[in-house]
Protein backbone atom coordinates (compact mmCIF):
# COMPACT_ATOMS: atom_id res chain seq x y z
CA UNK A 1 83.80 -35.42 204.61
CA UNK A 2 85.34 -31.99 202.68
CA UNK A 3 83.71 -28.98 203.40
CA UNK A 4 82.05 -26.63 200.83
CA UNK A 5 82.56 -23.54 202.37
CA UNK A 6 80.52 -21.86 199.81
CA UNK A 7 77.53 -23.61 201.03
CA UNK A 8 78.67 -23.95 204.34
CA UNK A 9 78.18 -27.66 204.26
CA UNK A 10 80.08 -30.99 203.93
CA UNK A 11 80.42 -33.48 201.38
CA UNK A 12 80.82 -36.79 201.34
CA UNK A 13 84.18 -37.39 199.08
CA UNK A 14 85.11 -41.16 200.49
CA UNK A 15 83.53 -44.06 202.26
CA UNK A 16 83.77 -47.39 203.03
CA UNK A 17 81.30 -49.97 204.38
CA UNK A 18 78.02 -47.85 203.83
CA UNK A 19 75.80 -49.77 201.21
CA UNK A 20 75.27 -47.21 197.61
CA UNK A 21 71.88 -47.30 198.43
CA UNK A 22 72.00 -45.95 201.58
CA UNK A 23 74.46 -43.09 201.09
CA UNK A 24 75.88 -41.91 197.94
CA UNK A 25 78.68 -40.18 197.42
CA UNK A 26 78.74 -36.10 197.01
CA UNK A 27 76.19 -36.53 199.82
CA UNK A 28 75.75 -33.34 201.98
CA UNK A 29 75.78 -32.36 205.59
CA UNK A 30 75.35 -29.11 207.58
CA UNK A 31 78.13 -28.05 209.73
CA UNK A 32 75.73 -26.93 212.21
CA UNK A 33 74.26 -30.59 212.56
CA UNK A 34 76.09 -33.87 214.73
CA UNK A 35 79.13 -34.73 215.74
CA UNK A 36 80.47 -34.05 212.27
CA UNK A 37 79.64 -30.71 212.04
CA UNK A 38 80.93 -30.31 215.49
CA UNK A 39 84.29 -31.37 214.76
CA UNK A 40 84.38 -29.08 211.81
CA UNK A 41 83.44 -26.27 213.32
CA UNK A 42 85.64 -26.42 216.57
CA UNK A 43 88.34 -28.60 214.94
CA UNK A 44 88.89 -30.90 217.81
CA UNK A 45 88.36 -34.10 217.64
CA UNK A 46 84.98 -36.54 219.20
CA UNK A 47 84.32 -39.64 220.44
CA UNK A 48 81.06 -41.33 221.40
CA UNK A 49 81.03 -44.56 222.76
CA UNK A 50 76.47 -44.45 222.98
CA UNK A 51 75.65 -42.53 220.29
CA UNK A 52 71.63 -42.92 222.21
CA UNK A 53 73.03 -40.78 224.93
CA UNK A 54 75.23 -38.17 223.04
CA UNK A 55 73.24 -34.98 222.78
CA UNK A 56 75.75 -33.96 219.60
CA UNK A 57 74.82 -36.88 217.20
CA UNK A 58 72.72 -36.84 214.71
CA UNK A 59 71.81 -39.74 212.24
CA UNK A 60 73.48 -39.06 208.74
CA UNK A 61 70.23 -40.22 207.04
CA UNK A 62 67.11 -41.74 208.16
CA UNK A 63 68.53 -45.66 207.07
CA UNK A 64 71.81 -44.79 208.64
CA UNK A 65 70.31 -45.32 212.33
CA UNK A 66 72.38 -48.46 213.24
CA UNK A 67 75.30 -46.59 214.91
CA UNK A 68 76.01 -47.31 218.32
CA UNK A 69 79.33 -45.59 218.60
CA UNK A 70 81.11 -43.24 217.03
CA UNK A 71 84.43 -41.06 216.35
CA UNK A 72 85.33 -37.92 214.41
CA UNK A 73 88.96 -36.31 214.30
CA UNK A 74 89.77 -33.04 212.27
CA UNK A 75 91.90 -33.22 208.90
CA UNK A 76 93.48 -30.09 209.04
CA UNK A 77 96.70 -28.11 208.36
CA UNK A 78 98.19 -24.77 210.31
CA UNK A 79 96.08 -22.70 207.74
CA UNK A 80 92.85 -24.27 207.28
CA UNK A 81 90.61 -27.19 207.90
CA UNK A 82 90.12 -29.70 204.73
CA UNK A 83 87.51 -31.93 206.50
CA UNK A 84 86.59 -34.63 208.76
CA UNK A 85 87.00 -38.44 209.00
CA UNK A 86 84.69 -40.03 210.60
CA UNK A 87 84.44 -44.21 211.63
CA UNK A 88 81.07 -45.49 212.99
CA UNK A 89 80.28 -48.84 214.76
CA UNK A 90 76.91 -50.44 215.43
CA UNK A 91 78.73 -51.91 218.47
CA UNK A 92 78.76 -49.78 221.92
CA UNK A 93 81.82 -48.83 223.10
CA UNK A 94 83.82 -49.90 220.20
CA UNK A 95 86.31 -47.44 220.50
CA UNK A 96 88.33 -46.10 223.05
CA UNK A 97 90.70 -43.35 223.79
CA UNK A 98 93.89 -44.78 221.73
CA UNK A 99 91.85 -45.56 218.79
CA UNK A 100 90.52 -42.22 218.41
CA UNK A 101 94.65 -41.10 218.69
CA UNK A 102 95.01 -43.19 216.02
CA UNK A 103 92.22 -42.10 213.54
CA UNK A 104 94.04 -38.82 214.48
CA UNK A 105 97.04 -39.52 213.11
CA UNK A 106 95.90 -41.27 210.12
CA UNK A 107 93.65 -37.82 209.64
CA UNK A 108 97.00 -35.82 210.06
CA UNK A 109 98.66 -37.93 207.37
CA UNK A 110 95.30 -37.28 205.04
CA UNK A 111 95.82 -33.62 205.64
CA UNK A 112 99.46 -33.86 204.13
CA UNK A 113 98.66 -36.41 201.28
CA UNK A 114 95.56 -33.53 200.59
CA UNK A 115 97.80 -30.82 200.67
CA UNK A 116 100.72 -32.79 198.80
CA UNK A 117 98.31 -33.40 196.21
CA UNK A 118 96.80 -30.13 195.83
CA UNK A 119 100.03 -28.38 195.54
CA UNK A 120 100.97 -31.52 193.15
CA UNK A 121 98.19 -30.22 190.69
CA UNK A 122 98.65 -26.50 191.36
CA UNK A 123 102.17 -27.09 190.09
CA UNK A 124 100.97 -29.30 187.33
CA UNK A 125 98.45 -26.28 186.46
CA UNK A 126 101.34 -23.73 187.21
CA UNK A 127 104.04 -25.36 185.10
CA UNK A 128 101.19 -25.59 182.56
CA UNK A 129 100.33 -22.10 182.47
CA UNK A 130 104.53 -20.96 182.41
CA UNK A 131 104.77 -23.22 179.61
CA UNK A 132 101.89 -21.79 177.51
CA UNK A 133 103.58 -18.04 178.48
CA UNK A 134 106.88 -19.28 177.85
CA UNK A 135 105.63 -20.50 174.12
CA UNK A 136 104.01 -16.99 173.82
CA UNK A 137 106.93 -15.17 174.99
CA UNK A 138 109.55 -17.14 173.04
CA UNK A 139 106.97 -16.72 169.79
CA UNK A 140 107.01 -12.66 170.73
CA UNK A 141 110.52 -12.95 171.26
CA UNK A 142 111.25 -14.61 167.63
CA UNK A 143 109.08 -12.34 166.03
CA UNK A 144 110.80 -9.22 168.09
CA UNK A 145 114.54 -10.89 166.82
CA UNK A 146 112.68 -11.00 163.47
CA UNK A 147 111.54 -7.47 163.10
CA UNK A 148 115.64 -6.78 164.58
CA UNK A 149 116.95 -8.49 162.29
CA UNK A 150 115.02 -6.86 159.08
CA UNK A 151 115.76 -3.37 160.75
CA UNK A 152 119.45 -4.25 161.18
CA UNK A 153 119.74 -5.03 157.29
CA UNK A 154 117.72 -2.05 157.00
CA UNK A 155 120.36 0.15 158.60
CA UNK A 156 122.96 -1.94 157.06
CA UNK A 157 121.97 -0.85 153.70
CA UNK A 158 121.56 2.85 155.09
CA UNK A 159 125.04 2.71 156.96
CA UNK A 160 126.36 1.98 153.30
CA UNK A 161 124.52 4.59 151.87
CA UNK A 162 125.09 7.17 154.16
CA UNK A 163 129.10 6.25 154.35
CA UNK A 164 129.33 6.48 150.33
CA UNK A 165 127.39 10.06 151.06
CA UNK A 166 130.00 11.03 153.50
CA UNK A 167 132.55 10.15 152.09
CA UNK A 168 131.57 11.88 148.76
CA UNK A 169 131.23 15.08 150.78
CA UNK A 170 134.30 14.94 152.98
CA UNK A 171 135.79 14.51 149.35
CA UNK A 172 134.28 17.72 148.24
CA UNK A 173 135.22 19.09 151.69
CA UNK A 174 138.95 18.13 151.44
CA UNK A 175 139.03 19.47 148.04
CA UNK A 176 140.59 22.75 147.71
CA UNK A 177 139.46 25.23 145.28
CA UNK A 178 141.00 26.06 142.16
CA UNK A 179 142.10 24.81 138.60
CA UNK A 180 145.37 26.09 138.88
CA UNK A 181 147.97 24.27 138.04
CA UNK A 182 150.24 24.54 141.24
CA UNK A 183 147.50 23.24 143.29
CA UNK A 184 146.88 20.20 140.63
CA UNK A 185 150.57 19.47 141.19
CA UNK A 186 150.55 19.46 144.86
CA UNK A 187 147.05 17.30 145.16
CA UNK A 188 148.06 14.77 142.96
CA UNK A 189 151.24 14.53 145.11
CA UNK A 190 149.32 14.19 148.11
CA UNK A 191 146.99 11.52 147.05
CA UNK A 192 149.88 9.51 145.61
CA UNK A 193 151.60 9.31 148.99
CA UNK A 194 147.91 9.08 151.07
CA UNK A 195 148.15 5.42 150.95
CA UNK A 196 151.57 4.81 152.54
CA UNK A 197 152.77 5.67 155.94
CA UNK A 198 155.20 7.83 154.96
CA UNK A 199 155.80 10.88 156.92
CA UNK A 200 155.07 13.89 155.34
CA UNK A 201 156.54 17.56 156.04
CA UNK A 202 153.86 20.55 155.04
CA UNK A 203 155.45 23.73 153.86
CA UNK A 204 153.72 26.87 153.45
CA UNK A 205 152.99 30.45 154.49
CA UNK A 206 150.19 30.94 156.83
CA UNK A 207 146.63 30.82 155.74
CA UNK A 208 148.26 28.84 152.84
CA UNK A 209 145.40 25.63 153.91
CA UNK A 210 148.43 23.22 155.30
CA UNK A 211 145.88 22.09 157.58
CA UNK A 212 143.51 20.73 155.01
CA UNK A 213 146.42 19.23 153.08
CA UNK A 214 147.08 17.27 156.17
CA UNK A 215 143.61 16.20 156.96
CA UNK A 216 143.18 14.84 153.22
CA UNK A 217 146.23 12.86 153.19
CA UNK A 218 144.61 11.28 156.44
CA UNK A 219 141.41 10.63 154.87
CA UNK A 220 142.85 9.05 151.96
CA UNK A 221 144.83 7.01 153.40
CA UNK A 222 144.01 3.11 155.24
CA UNK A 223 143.73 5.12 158.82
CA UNK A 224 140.71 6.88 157.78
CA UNK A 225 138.59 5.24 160.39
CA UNK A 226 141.08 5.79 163.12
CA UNK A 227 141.26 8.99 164.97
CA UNK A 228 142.67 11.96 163.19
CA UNK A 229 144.08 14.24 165.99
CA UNK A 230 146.09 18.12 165.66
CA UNK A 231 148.21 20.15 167.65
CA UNK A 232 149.25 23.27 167.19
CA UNK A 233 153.03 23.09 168.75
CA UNK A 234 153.13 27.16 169.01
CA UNK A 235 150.52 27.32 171.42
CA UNK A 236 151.94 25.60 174.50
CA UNK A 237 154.76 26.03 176.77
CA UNK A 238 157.26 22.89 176.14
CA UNK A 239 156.29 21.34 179.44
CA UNK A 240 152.48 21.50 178.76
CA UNK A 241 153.25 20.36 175.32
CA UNK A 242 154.78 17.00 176.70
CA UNK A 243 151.91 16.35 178.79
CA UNK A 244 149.64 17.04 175.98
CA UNK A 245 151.57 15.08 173.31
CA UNK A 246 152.57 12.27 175.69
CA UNK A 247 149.92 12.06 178.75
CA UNK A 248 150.78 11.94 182.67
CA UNK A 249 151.15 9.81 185.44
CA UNK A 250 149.04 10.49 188.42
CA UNK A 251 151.05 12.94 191.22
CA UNK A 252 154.05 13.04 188.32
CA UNK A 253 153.94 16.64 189.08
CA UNK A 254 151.89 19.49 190.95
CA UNK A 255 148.64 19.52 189.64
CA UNK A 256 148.72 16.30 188.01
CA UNK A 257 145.44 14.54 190.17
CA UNK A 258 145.07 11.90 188.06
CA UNK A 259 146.52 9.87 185.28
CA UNK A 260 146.40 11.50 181.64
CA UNK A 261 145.87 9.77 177.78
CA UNK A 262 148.07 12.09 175.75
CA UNK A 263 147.23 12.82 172.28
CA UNK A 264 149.97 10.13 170.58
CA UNK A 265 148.07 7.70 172.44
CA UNK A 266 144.61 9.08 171.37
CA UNK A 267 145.94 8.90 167.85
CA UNK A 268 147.20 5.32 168.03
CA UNK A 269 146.08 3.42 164.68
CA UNK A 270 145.31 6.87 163.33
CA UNK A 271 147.54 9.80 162.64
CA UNK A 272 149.09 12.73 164.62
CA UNK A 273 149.19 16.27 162.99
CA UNK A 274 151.82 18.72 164.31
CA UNK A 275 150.88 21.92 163.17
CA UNK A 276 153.25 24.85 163.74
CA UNK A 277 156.52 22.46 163.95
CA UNK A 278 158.97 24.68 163.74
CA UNK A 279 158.27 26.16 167.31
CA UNK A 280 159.51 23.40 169.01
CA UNK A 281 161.86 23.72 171.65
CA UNK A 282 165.09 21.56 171.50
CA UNK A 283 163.94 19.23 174.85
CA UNK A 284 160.50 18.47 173.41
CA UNK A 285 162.41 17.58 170.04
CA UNK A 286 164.57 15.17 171.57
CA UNK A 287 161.23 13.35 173.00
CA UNK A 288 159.44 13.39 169.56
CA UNK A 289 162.57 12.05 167.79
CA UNK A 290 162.91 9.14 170.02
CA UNK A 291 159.08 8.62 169.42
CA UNK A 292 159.68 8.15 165.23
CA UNK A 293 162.53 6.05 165.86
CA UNK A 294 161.15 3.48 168.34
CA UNK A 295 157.52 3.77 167.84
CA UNK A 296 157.09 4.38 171.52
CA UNK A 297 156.26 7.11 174.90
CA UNK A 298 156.71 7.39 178.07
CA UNK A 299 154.36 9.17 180.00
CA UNK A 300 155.47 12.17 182.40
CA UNK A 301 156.26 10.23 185.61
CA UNK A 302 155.75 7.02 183.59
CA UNK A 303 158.07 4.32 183.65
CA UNK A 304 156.65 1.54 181.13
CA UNK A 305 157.14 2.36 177.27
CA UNK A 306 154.27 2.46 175.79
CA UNK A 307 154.03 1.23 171.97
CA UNK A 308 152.15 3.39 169.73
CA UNK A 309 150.82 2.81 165.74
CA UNK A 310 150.77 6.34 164.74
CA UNK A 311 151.29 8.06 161.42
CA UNK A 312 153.08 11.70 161.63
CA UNK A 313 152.22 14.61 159.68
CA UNK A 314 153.66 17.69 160.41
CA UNK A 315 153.39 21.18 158.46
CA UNK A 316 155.24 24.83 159.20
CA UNK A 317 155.32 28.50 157.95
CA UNK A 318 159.05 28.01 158.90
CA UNK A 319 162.01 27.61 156.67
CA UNK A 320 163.44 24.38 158.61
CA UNK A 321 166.75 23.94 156.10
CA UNK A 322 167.05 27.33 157.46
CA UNK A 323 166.47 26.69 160.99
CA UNK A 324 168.64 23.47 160.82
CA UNK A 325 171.62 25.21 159.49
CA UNK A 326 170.93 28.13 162.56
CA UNK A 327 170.98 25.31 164.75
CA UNK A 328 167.48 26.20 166.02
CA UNK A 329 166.29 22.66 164.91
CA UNK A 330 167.60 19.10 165.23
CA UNK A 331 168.70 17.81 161.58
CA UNK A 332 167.96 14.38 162.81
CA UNK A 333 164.54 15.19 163.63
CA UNK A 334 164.34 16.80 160.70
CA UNK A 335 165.24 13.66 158.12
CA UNK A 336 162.76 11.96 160.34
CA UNK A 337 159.27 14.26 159.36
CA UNK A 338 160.20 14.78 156.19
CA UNK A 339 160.00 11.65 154.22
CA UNK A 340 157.66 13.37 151.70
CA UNK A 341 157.87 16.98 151.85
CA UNK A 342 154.31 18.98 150.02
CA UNK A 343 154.88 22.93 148.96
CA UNK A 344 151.59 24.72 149.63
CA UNK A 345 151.59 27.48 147.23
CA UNK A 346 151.35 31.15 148.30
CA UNK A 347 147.93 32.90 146.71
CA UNK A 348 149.75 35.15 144.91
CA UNK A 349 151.23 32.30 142.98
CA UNK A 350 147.77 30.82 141.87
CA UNK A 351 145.43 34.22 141.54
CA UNK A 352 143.36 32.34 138.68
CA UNK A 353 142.24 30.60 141.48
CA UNK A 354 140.43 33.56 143.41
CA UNK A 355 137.51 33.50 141.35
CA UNK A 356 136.47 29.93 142.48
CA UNK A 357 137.62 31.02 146.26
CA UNK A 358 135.30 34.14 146.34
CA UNK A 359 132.50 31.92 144.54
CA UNK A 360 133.37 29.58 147.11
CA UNK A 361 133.21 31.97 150.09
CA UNK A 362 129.99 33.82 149.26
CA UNK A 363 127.83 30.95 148.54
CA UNK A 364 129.34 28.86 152.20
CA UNK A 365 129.76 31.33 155.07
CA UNK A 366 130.84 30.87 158.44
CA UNK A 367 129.05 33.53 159.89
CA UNK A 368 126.13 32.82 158.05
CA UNK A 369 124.96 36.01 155.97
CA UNK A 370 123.59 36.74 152.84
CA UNK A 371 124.49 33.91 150.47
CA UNK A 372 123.06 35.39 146.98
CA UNK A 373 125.53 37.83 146.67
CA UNK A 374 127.58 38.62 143.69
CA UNK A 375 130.66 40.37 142.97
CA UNK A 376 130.78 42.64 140.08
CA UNK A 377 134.15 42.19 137.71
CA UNK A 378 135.19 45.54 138.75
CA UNK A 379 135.68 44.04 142.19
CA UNK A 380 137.10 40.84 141.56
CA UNK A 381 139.73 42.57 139.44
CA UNK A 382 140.79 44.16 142.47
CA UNK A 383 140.69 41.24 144.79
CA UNK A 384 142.89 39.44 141.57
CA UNK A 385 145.36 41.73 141.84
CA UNK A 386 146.07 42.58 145.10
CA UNK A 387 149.01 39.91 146.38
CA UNK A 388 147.10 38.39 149.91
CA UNK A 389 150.02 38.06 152.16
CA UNK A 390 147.27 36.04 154.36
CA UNK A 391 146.95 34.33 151.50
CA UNK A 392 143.28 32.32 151.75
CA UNK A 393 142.52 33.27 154.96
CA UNK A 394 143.11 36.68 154.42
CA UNK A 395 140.86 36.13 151.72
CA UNK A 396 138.20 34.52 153.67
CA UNK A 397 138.15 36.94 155.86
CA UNK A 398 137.96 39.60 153.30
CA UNK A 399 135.02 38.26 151.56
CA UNK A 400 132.69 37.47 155.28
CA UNK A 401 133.54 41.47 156.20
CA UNK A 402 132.16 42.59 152.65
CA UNK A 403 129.41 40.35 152.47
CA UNK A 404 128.09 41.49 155.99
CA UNK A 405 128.54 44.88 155.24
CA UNK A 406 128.19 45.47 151.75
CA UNK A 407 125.14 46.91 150.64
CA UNK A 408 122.98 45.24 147.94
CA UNK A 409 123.47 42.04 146.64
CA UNK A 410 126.29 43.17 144.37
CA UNK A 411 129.90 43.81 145.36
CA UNK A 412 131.05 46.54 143.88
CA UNK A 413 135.02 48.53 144.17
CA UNK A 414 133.84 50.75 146.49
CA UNK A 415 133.02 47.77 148.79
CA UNK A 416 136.36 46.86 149.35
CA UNK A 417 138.94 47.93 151.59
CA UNK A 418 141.41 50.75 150.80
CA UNK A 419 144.75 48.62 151.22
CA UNK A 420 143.47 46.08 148.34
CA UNK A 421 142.05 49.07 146.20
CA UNK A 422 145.55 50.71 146.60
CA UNK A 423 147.82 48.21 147.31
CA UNK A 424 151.05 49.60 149.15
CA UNK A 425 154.62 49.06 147.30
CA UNK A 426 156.62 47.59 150.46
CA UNK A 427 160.52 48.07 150.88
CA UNK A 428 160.57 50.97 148.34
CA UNK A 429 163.86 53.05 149.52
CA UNK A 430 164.83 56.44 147.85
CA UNK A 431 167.45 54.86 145.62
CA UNK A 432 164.77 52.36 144.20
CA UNK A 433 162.67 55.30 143.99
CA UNK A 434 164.97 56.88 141.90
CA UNK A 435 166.17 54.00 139.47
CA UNK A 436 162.69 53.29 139.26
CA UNK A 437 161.79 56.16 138.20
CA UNK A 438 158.27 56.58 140.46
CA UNK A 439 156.59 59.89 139.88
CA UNK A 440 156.00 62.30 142.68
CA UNK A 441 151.99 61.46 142.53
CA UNK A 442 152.93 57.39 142.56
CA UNK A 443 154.82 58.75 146.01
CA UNK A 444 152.24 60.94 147.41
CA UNK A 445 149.45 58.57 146.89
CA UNK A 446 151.70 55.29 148.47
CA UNK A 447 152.22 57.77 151.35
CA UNK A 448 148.96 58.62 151.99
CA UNK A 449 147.75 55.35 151.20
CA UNK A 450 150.07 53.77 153.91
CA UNK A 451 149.14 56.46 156.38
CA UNK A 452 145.24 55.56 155.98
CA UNK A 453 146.26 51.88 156.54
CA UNK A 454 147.87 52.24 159.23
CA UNK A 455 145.53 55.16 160.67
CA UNK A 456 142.81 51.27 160.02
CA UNK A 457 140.79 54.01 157.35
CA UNK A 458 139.99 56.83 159.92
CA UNK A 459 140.47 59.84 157.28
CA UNK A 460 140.62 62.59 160.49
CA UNK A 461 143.35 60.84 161.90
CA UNK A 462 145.20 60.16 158.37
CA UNK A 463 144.99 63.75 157.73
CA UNK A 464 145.82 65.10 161.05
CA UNK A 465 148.91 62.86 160.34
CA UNK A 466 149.36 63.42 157.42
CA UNK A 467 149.46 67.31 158.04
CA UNK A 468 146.22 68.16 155.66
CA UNK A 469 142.93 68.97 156.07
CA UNK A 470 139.99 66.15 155.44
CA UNK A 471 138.62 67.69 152.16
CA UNK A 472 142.09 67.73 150.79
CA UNK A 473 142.72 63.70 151.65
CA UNK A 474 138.97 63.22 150.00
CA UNK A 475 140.37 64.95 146.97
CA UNK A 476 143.33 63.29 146.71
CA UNK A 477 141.50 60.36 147.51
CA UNK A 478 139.09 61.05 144.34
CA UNK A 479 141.79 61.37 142.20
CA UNK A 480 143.43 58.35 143.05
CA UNK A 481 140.38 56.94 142.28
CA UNK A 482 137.13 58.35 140.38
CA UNK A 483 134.86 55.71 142.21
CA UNK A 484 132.65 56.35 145.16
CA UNK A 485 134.86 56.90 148.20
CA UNK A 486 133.83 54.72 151.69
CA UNK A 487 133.25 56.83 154.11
């Protein structure tokens, strides 16, 4: 007999020796009645050897009133009770004590063949459900790889996009302005040596734009995907410069807490842009030559050589024939960075070019600003004239001050500084006076004009220093020049 719980009755699930007619199976008994629902409900087991004088039994139906004896043990595990198996006789005293220890060990072995087979079919029905999530799973999983897989050609197709874009503006970045023909001669130069490894030796004054040379021969060149890392060489003490150029060891010195990447390694695959050169002290020199000719560093402290891929470019305000033949720099060293050497011409040398530059400068500002302004010709004849010994930065710098304080959105004269209306004559001695013949007003107004440079345009102290009162510099001042005077 199972139990239904539900119903809080029993059920007849198996029998033997009971005529169908008599009782069926599925038949039902309450576990309050008999010596079945005895054993159920105290899960111990019964036996009855005269049924007629056991107060506890109970015939199962009304034809089922043959039984003389009877006895009932518990199927049952440590969790719950699965039901009862009963054996009746029509005999007295059929049974004894040993056969009842038998039917309750055969019920023990029912209660693991039940439980076997229940947890049989719940993994049947488990298995059954992970397969069926599985299949939905691996289906959500195939469409998610799907939908990746469409996005990642997506992106692909971007990625080319946006790479042509970037690289068409890094070309207009790395461009620099002007038509002149100096600076046509020195770009094609540098984009015919761009491809190769070939060191290459920048030459220039300051504010010349050595550093964008550099960056464009690095950008077209194979490395252009590696990293593209500077350095200005002027800037650090030779010791610092080693560890920056080269890396550490951990404890190689005081301070040095834990191991350092210098930048040649940073830079391996890529290139390596010493700016400023020509500072270099002679120990640091000695390092970086060794580097060119073996293709390898040590680290400070370091005793493995490590091999490095790195392409040098190095550029300098310097005259280094000059310095070589003073002794102040290696010639070996020398030969070595200058494989190629590029000439960055001076403004002054390419002043058709300003136009574009100022263009250039108004419309992209660093400091932000108003970007709609315009310069009148007036003013750019000035700024075309004048000889920019900071050369484009100088220039830069020029522009960003006007446009900020300028007022209007045209630039007129009067906008523009004092030293580049009036530019100074330098190195002018008495003798060159003389053979140049200069007139005294040419010398009065360079003097006065170099007094109010130097005085940075305050007119009280330029005439305090110059020994004159203020309304006699602002009428010199006028006649020097009949525009509008900044005050």
């Amino acid at each position: 007999m199972a139990p239904r719980q539900a119903k809080n009755e029993l059920v007849l699930t198996a029998h033997a020796g009971y005529e169908e007619s008599k009782m069926q199976m599925g038949h039902r008994w309450s576990v309050d009645q008999g010596i079945l629902g005895c054993v159920f409900r105290n899960q111990k087991s019964h036996l009855s050897l005269n049924t007629s004088e056991d107060p506890l039994f109970v015939p199962a139906s009304p034809e089922a009133n043959r039984t003389k004896s009877e006895m009932a043990a518990p199927v049952r595990t440590r969790e719950a009770i699965l039901g009862v198996l009963d054996i009746e006789s029509d005999q007295l005293k059929e049974f004894c004590e040993f056969d009842l220890g038998v039917l309750e060990t055969i019920a023990n072995q029912f209660a693991v063949a039940i439980t076997n087979a229940r947890l049989y079919e719940e993994s049947k029905s488990f298995n059954k459900l992970l397969n069926q999530k599985v299949r939905e799973k691996t289906e959500e999983l195939n469409d998610a790889n799907e939908k990746i897989l469409e996005q990642q050609r997506q992106l692909k197709k971007e990625n080319i996009t946006l790479k042509k874009m970037i690289s068409h503006q890094r070309d207009e970045q790395l461009r620099p302005v002007g038509e002149s023909g100096a600076l046509k001669s020195l770009l094609a130069m540098v984009d015919k040596i761009a491809p190769t490894n070939a060191t290459a030796l920048i030459q220039g004054e300051s504010g010349t734009g050595k550093e964008l040379v550099a960056r464009r021969l690095h950008e077209r060149s194979a490395r252009a995907d590696k990293p593209y890392v500077t350095i200005n060489c002027g800037a650090l003490q030779e010791t610092l410069l080693e560890s920056e150029l080269f890396g550490h060891e951990k404890g190689s010195f005081t301070g040095a807490h834990q191991q350092k990447i210098g930048l040649v390694e940073t830079a391996d695959g890529g290139t390596l842009f010493l700016d400023e050169i020509g500072e270099l002290g002679p120990g640091i020199q000695a390092k970086i030559l060794r580097f060119l000719q073996e293709g390898e560093i040590y680290r400070v402290g370091g005793k493995r050589a490590l091999k490095v891929d790195v392409r040098i470019i190095s550029a300098t305000n310097k005259d280094l024939e000059r310095e070589v033949r003073d002794g102040q720099f290696r010639e070996d060293l020398f030969y070595r960075i200058n494989t190629i050497t590029l000439r960055v011409p001076p403004l002054r040398k390419r002043k058709e070019d300003i136009p574009l530059l100022v263009d250039s400068f108004l419309k992209n500002s660093k400091y932000g600003g108003n970007s709609s302004k315009m310069i009148s010709p007036q003013a750019m004849l000035l700024l075309q004239e004048y000889d920019w010994p900071g050369n484009i930065r100088e220039l830069q710098n020029v522009i960003e001050r006007i446009k900020i304080l300028a007022e209007g959105d045209f630039i007129q004269p009067e906008d523009i500084r004092y030293n580049i209306q009036f530019p100074v004559r330098t190195n002018i001695s008495i003798l060159d006076l003389n053979m140049s013949g200069i007139s005294l007003e040419d010398l009065e107004k360079t003097h006065i004009l170099k007094t109010l440079d130097f005085c940075q345009g305050n007119k009280t102290k330029a005439a305090m220093a110059l020994g004159i009162t203020i309304k006699t510099l602002y009428n010199k001042l006028h006649r020097f020049s009949p525009e509008k005077i900044e005050n």
